[in-house]
N, C-alpha and C. Protein backbone atom coordinates (compact mmCIF):
# COMPACT_ATOMS: atom_id res chain seq x y z
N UNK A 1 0.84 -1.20 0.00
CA UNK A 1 0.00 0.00 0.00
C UNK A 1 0.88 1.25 0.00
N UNK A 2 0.60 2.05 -0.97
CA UNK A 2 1.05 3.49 -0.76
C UNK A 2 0.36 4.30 0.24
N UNK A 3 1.68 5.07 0.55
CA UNK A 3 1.69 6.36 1.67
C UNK A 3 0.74 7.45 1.07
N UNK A 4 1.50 7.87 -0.08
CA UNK A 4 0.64 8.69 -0.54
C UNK A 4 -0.51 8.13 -1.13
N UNK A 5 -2.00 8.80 -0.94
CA UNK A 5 -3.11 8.98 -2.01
C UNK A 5 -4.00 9.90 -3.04
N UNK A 6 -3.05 10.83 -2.74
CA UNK A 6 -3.53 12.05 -3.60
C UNK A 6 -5.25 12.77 -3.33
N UNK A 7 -5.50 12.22 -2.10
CA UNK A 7 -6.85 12.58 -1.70
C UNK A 7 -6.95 13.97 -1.21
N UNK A 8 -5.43 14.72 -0.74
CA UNK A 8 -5.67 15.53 0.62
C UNK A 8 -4.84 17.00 -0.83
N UNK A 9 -4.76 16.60 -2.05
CA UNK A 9 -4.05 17.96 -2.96
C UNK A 9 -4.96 19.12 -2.93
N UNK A 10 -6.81 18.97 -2.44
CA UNK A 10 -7.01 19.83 -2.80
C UNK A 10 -7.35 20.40 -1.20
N UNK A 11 -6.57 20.14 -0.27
CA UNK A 11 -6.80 21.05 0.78
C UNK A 11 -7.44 20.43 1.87
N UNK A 12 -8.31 18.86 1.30
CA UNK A 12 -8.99 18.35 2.66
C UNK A 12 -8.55 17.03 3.08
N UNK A 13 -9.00 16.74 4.44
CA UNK A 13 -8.47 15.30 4.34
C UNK A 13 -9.92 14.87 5.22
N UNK A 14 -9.81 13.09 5.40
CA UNK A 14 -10.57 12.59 5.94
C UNK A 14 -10.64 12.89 7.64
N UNK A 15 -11.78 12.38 8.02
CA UNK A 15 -11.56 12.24 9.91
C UNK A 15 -12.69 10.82 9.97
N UNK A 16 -12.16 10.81 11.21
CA UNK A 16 -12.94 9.61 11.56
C UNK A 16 -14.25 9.50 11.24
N UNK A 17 -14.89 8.24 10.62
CA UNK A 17 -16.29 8.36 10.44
C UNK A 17 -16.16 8.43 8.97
N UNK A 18 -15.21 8.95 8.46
CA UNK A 18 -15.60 9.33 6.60
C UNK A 18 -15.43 10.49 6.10
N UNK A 19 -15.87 11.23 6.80
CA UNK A 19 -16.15 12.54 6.24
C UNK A 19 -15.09 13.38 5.91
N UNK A 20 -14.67 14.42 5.13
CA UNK A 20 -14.23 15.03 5.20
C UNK A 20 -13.89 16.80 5.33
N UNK A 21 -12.55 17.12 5.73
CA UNK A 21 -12.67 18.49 6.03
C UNK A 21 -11.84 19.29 5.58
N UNK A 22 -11.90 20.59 5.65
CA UNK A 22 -10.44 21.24 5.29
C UNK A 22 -9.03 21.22 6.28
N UNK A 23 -7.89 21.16 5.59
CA UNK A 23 -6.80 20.81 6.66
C UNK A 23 -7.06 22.04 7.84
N UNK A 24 -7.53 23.08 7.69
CA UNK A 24 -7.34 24.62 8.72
C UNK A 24 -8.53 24.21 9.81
N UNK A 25 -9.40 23.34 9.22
CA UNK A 25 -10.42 22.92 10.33
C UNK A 25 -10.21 23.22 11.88
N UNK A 26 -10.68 23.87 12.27
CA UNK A 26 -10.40 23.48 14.57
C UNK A 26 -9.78 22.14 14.29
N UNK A 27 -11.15 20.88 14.06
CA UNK A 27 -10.57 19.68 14.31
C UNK A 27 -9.54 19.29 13.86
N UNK A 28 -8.87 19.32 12.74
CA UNK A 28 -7.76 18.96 12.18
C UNK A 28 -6.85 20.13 12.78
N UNK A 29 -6.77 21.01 13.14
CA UNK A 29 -5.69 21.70 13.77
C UNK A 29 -5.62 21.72 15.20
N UNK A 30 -6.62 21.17 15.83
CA UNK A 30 -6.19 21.19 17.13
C UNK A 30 -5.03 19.19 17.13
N UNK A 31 -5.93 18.23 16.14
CA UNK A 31 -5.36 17.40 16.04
C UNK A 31 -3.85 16.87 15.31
N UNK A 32 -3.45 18.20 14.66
CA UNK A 32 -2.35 18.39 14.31
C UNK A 32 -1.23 18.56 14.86
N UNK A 33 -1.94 19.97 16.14
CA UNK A 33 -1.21 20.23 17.19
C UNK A 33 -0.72 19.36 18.13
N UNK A 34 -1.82 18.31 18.07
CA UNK A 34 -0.85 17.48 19.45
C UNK A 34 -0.52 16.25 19.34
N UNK A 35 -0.27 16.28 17.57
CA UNK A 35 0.29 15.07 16.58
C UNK A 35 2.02 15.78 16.86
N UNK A 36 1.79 17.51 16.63
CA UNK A 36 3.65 18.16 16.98
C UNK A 36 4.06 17.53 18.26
N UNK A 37 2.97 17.79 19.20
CA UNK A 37 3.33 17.69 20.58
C UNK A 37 4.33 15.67 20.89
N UNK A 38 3.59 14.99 20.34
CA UNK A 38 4.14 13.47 20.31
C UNK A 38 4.99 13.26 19.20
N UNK A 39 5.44 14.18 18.57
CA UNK A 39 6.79 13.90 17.81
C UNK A 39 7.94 14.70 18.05
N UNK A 40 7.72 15.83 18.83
CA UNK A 40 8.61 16.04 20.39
C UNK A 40 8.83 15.75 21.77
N UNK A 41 7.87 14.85 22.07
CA UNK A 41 7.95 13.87 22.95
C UNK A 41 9.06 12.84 22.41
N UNK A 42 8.68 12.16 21.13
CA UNK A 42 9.81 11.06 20.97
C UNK A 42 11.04 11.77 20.23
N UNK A 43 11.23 12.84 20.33
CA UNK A 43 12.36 13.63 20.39
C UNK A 43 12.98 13.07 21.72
N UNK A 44 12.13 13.71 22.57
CA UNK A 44 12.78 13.40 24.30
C UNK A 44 13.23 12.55 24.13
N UNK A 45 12.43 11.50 23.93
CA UNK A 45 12.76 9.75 24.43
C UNK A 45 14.21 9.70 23.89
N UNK A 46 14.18 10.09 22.58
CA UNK A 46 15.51 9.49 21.95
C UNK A 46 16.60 10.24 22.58
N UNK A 47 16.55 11.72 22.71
CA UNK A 47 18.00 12.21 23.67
C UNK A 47 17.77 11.50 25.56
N UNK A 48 16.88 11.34 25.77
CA UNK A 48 16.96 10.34 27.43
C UNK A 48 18.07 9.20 27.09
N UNK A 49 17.40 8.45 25.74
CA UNK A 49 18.33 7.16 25.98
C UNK A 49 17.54 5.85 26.58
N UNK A 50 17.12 4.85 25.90
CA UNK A 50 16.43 3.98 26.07
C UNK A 50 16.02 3.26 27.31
N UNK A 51 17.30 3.24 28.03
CA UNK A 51 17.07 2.96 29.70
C UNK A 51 17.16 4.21 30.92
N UNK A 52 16.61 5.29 30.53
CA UNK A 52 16.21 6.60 31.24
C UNK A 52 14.83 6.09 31.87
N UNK A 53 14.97 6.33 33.25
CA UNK A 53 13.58 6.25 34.28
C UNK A 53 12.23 6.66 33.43
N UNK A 54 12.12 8.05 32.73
CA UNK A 54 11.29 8.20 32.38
C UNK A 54 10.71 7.48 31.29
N UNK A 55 11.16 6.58 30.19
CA UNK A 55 10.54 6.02 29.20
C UNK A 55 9.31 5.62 29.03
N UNK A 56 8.96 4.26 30.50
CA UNK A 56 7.54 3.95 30.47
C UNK A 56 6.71 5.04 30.45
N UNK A 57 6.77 5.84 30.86
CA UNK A 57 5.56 6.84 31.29
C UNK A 57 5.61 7.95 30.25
N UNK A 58 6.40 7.78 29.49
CA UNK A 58 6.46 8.86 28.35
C UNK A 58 6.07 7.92 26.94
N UNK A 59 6.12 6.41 26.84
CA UNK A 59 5.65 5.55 26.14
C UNK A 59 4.28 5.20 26.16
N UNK A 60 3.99 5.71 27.04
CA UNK A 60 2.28 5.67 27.99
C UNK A 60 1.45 6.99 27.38
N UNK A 61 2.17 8.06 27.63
CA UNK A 61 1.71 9.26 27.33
C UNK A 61 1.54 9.22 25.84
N UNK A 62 2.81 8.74 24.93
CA UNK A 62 2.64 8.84 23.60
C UNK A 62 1.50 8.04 23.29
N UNK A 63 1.27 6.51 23.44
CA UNK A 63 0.03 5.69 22.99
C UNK A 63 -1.37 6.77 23.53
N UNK A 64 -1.22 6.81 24.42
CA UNK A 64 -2.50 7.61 24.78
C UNK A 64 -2.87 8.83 24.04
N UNK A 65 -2.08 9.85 23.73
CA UNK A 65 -2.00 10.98 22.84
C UNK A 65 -2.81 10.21 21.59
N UNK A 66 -2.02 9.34 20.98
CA UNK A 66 -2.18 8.57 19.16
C UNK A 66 -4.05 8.26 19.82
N UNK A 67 -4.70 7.64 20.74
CA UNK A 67 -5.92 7.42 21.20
C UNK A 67 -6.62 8.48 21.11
N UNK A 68 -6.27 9.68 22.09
CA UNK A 68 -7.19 10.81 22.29
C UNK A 68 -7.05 11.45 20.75
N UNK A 69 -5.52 11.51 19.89
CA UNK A 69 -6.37 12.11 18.59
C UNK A 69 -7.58 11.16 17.64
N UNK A 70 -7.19 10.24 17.76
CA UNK A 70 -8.61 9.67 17.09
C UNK A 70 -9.89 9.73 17.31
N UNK A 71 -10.28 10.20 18.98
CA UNK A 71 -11.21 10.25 19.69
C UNK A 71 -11.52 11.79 18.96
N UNK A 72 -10.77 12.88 19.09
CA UNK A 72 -10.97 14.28 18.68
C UNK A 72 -11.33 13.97 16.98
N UNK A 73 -10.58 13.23 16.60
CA UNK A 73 -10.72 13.19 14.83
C UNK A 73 -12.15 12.96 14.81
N UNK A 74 -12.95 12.16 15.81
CA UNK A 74 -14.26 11.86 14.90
C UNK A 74 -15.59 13.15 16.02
N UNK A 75 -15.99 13.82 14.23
CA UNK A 75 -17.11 14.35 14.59
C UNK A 75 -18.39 13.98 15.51
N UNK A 76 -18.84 14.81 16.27
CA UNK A 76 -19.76 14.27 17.37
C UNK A 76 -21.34 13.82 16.64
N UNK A 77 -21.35 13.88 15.33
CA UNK A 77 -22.19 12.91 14.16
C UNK A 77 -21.94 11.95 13.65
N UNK A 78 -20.64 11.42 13.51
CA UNK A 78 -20.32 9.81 12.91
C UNK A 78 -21.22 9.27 13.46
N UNK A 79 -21.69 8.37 12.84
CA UNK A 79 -22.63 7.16 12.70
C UNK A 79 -21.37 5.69 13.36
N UNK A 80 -20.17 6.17 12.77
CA UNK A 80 -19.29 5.01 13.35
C UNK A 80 -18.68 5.14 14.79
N UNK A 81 -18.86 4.23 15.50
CA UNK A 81 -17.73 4.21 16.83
C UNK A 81 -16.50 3.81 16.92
N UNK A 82 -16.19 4.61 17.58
CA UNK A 82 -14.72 4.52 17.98
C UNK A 82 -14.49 3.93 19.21
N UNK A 83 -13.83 2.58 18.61
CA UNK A 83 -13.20 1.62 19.74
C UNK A 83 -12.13 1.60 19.90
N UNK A 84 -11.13 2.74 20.11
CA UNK A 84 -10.40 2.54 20.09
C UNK A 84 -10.08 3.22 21.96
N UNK A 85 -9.10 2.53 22.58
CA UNK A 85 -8.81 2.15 23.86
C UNK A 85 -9.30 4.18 24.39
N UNK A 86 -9.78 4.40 25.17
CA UNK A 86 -9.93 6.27 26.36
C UNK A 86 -9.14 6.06 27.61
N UNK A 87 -8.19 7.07 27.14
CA UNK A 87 -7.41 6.79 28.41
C UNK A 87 -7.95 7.89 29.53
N UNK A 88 -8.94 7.69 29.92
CA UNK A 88 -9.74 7.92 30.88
C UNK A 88 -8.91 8.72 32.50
N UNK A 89 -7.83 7.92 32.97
CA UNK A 89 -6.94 7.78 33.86
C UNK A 89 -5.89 8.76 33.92
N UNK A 90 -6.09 9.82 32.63
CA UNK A 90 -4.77 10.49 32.28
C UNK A 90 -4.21 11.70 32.97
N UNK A 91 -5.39 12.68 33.46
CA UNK A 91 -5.50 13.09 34.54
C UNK A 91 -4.31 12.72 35.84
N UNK A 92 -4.81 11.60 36.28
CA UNK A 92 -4.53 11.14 37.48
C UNK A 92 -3.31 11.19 37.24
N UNK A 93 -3.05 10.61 36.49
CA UNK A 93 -1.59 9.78 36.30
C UNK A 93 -0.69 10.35 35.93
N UNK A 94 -1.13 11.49 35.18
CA UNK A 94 -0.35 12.87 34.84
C UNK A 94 0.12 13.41 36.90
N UNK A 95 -1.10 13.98 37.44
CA UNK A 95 -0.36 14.39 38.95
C UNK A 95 -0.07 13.51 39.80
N UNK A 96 -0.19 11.93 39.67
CA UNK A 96 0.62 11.00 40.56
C UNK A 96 2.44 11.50 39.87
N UNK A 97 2.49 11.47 39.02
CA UNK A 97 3.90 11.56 38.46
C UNK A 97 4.18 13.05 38.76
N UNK A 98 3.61 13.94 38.37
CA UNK A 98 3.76 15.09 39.33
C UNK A 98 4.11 15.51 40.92
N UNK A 99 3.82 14.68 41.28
CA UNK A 99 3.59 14.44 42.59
C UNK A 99 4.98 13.65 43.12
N UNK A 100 5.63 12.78 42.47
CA UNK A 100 6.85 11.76 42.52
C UNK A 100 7.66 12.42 42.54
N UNK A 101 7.92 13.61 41.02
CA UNK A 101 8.45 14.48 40.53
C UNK A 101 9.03 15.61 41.50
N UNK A 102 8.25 15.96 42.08
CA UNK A 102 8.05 17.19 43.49
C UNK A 102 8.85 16.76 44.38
N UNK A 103 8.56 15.38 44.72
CA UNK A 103 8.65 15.21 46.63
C UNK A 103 10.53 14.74 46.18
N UNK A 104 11.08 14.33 44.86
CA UNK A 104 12.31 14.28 44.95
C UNK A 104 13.15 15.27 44.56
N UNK A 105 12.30 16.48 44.11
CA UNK A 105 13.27 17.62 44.24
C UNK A 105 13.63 18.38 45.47
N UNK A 106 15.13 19.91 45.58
CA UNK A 106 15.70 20.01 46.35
C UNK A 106 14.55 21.35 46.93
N UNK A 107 13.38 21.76 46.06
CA UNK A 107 12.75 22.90 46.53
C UNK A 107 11.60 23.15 45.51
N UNK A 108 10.37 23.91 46.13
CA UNK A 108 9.29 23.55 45.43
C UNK A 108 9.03 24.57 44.37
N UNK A 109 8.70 24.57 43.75
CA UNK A 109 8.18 25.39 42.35
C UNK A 109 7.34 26.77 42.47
N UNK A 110 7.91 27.76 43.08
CA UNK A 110 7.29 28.98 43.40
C UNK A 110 7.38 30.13 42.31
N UNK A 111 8.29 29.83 40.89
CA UNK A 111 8.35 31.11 40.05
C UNK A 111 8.52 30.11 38.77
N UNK A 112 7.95 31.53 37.93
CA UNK A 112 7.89 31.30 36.62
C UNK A 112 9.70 30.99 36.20
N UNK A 113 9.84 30.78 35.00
CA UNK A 113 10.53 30.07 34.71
C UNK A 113 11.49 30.51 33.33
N UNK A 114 12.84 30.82 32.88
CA UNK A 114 13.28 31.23 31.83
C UNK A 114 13.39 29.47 31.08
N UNK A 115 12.45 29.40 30.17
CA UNK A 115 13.00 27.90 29.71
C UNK A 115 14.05 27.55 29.06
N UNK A 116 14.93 26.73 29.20
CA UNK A 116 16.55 26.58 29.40
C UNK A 116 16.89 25.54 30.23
N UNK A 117 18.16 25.99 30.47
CA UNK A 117 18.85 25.03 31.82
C UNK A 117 20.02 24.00 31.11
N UNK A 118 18.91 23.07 30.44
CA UNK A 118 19.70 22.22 29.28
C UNK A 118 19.10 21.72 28.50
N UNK A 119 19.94 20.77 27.75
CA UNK A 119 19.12 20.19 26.32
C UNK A 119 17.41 19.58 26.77
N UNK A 120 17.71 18.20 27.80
CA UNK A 120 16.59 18.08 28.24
C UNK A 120 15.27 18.70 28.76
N UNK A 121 16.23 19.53 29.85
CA UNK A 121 15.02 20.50 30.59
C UNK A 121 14.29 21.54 29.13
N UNK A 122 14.95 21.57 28.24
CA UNK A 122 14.57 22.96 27.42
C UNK A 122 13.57 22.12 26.19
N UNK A 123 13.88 20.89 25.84
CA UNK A 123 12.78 19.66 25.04
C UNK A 123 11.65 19.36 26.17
N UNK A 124 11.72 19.68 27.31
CA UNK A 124 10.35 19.55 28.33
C UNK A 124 9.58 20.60 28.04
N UNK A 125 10.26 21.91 27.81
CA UNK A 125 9.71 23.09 27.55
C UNK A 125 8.94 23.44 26.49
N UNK A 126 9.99 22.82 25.50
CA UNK A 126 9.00 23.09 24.08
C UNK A 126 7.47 21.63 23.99
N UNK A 127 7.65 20.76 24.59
CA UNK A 127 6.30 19.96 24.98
C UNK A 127 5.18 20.68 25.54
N UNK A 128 6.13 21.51 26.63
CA UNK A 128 4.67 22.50 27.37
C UNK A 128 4.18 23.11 26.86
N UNK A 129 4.75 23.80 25.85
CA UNK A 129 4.15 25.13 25.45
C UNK A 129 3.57 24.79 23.81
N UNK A 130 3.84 23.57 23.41
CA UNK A 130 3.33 23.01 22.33
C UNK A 130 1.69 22.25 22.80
N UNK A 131 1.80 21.44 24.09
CA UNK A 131 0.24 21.20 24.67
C UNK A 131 -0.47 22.61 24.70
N UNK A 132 0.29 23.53 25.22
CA UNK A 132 -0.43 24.67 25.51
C UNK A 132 -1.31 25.34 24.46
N UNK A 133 -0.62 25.15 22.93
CA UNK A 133 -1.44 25.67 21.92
C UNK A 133 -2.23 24.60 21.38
N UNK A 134 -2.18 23.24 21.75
CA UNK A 134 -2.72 22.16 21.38
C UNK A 134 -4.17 22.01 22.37
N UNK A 135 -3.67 22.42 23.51
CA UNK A 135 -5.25 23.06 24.26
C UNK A 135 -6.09 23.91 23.57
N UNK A 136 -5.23 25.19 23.31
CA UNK A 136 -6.22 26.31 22.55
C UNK A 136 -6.92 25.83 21.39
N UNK A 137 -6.38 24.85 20.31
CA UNK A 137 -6.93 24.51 19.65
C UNK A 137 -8.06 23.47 19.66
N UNK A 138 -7.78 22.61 20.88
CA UNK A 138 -8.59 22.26 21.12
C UNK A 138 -10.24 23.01 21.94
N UNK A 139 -10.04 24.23 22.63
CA UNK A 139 -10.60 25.09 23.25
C UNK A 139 -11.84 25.44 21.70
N UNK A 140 -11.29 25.60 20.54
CA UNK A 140 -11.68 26.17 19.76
C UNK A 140 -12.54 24.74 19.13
N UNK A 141 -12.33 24.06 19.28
CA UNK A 141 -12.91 22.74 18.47
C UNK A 141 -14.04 22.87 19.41
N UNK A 142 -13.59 22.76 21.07
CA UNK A 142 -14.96 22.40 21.61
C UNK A 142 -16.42 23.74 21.34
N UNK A 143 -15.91 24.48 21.06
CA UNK A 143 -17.11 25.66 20.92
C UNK A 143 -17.06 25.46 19.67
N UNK A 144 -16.91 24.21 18.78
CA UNK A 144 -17.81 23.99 17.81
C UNK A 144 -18.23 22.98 17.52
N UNK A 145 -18.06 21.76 18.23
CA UNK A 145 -18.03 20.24 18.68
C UNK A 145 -18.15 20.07 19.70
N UNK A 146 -18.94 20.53 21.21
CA UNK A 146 -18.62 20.39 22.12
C UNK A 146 -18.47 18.74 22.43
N UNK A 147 -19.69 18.08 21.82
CA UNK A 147 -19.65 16.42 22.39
C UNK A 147 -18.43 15.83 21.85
N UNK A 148 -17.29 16.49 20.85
CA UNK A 148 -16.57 15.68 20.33
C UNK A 148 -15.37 15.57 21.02
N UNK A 149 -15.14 16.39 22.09
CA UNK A 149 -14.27 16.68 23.08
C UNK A 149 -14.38 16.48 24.62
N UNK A 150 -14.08 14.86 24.95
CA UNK A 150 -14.90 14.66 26.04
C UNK A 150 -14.24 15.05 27.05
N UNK A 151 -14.25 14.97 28.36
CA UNK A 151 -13.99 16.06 29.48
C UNK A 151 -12.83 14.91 30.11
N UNK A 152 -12.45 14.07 30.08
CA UNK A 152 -11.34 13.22 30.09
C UNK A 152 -10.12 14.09 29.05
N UNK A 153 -10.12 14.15 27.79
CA UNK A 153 -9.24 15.12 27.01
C UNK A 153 -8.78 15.82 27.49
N UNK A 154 -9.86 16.73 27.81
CA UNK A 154 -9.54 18.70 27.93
C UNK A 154 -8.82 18.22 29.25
N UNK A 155 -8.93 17.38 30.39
CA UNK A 155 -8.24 17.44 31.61
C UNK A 155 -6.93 16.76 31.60
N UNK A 156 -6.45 15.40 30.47
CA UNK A 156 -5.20 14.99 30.19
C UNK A 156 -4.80 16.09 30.14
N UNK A 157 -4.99 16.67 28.40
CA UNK A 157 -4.22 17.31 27.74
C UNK A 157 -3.65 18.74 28.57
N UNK A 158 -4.82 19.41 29.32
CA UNK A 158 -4.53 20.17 30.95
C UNK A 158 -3.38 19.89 31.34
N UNK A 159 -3.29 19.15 32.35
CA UNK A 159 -2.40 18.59 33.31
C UNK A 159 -1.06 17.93 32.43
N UNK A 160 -1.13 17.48 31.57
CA UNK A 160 0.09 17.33 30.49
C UNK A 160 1.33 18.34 30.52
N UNK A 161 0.29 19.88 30.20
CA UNK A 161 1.60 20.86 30.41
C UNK A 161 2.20 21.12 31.66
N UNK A 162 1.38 20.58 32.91
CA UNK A 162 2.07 20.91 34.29
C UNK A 162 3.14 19.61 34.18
N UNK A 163 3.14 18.30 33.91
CA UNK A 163 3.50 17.61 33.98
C UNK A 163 5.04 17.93 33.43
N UNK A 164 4.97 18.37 32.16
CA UNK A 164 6.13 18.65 31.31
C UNK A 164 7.26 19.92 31.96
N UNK A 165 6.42 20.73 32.58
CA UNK A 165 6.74 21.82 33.30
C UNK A 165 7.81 21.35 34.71
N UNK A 166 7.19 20.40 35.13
CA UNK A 166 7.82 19.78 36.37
C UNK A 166 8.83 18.92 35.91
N UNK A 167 8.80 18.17 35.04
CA UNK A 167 9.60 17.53 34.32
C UNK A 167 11.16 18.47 34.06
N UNK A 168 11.09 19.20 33.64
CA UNK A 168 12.09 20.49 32.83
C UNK A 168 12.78 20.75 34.69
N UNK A 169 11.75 21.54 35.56
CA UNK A 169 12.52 21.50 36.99
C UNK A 169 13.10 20.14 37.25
N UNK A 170 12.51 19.09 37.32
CA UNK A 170 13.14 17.92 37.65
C UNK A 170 14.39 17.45 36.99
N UNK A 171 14.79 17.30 35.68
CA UNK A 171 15.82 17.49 34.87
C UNK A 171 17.19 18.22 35.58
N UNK A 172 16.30 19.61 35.37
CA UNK A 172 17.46 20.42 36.58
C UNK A 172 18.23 20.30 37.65
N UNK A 173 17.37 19.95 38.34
CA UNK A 173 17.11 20.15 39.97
C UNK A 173 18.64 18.64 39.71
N UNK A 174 17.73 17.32 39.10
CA UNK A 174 18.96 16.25 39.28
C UNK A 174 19.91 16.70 38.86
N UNK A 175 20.62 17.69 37.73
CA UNK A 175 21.41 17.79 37.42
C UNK A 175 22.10 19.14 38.11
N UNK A 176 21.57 19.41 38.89
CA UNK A 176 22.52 20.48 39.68
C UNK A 176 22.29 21.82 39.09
N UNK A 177 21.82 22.18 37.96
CA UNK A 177 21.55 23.57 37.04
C UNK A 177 20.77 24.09 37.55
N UNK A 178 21.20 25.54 37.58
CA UNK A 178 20.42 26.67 38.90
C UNK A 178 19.26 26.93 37.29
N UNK A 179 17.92 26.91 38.42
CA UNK A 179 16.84 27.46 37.14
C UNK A 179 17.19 29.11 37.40
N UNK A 180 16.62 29.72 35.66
CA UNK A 180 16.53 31.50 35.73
C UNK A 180 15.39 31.34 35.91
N UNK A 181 14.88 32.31 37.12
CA UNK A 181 13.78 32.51 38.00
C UNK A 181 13.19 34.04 37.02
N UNK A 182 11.91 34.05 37.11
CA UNK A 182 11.57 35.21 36.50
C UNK A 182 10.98 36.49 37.22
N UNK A 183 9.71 35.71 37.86
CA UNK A 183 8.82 36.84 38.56
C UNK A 183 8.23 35.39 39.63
N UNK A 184 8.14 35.59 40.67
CA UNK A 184 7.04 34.38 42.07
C UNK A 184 6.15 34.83 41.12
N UNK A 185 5.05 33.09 40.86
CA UNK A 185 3.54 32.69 40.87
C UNK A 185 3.18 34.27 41.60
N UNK A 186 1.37 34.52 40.94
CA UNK A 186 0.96 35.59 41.47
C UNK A 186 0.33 34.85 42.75
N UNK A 187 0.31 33.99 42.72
CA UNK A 187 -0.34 33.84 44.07
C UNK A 187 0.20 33.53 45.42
N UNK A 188 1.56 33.45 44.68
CA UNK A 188 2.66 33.29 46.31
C UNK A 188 3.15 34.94 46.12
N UNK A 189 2.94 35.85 45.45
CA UNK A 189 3.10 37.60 45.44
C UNK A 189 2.27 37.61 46.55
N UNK A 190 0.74 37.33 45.92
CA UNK A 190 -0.40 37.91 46.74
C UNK A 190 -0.30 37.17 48.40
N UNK A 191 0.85 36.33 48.70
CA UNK A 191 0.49 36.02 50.04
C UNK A 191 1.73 36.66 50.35
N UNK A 192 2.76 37.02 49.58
CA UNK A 192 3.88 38.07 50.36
C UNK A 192 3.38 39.40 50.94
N UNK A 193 2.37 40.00 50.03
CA UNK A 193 1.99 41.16 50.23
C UNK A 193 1.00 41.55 51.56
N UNK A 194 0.27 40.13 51.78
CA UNK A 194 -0.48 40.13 53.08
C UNK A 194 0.26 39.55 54.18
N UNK A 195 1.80 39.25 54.00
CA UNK A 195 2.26 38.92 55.48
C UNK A 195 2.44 40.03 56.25
């Protein structure tokens, strides 16, 4: 079977169910977006190095991503279902690892952040801020699909960028590299200002 089919020259391609759309679609661009997001993820993987702690859980994250875009690909009208596995759990499992992440660093996460540090910590960075527009786009799909975007998604794909965020400190923190601090969270300001 060929790669190419010459279906998508004049601008549209398929989504789940059959139908088709234009590539600029919400749906196809929010699902584009976080098609970038898992091919800088296995960026990561490959500079970690195959027996790096993090693999399973970043091998986890990727299958699940390839799931939730198929789930987003199909319009909240297909006639067809999608059986394909909801990682339902992603949420959680995103701040249990958050949570791991934290309690073995040397100090807790009170300021924004110059992203940097190093190769790793700075490929955590561009993940975050790649979910981050992969949210918006998704933000934009749901105010025009709301059922096609189920509330499992919007809360992975959420908690994804904190995940990646902590990740980049964690990187650091093991490797001894002082983070560039920017401005304190406004909400540890707003409790300086009332001590």
């Amino acid at each position: 079977m060929k790669v190419y089919t010459r279906k998508g020259d004049k601008g549209q391609t398929g989504v789940f169910g059959g139908s088709r759309q234009y590539k600029d679609s919400p749906r196809v661009e929010c699902i584009g977006t976080i098609d970038e997001v898992n091919s800088t993820i296995g960026l990561l993987r490959a500079k970690l190095g195959e027996t790096h702690e993090w693999q399973p859980n970043l091998h986890k994250i990727q299958k699940d991503i390839m799931n939730m875009m198929s789930h987003l690909a199909r319009p909240s009208d297909a006639r067809k279902v999608n059986e394909n596995p909801r990682p339902e759990d992603g949420a959680e499992f995103c701040e249990k690892w958050i949570d791991e992440l934290e309690e073995a660093m040397s100090a807790p996460s009170d300021y924004f952040l110059l992203p940097g540090g190093n190769e790793i910590s700075a490929l955590c960075h561009v993940c975050r801020t790649q979910i981050r527009r992969g949210e918006r786009a998704m933000v934009t799909l749901m105010r025009e699909d709301p059922e096609s975007v189920h509330d499992y998604i919007a809360a992975y794909i959420n908690r994804l960028s904190d995940l990646f965020f902590t990740m980049a400190r964690a990187e650091m923190d093991k490797q001894g590299v002082a983070e560039e601090k920017w401005n304190l969270f406004l909400y540890k300001r707003k409790k300086k200002t009332t001590k």
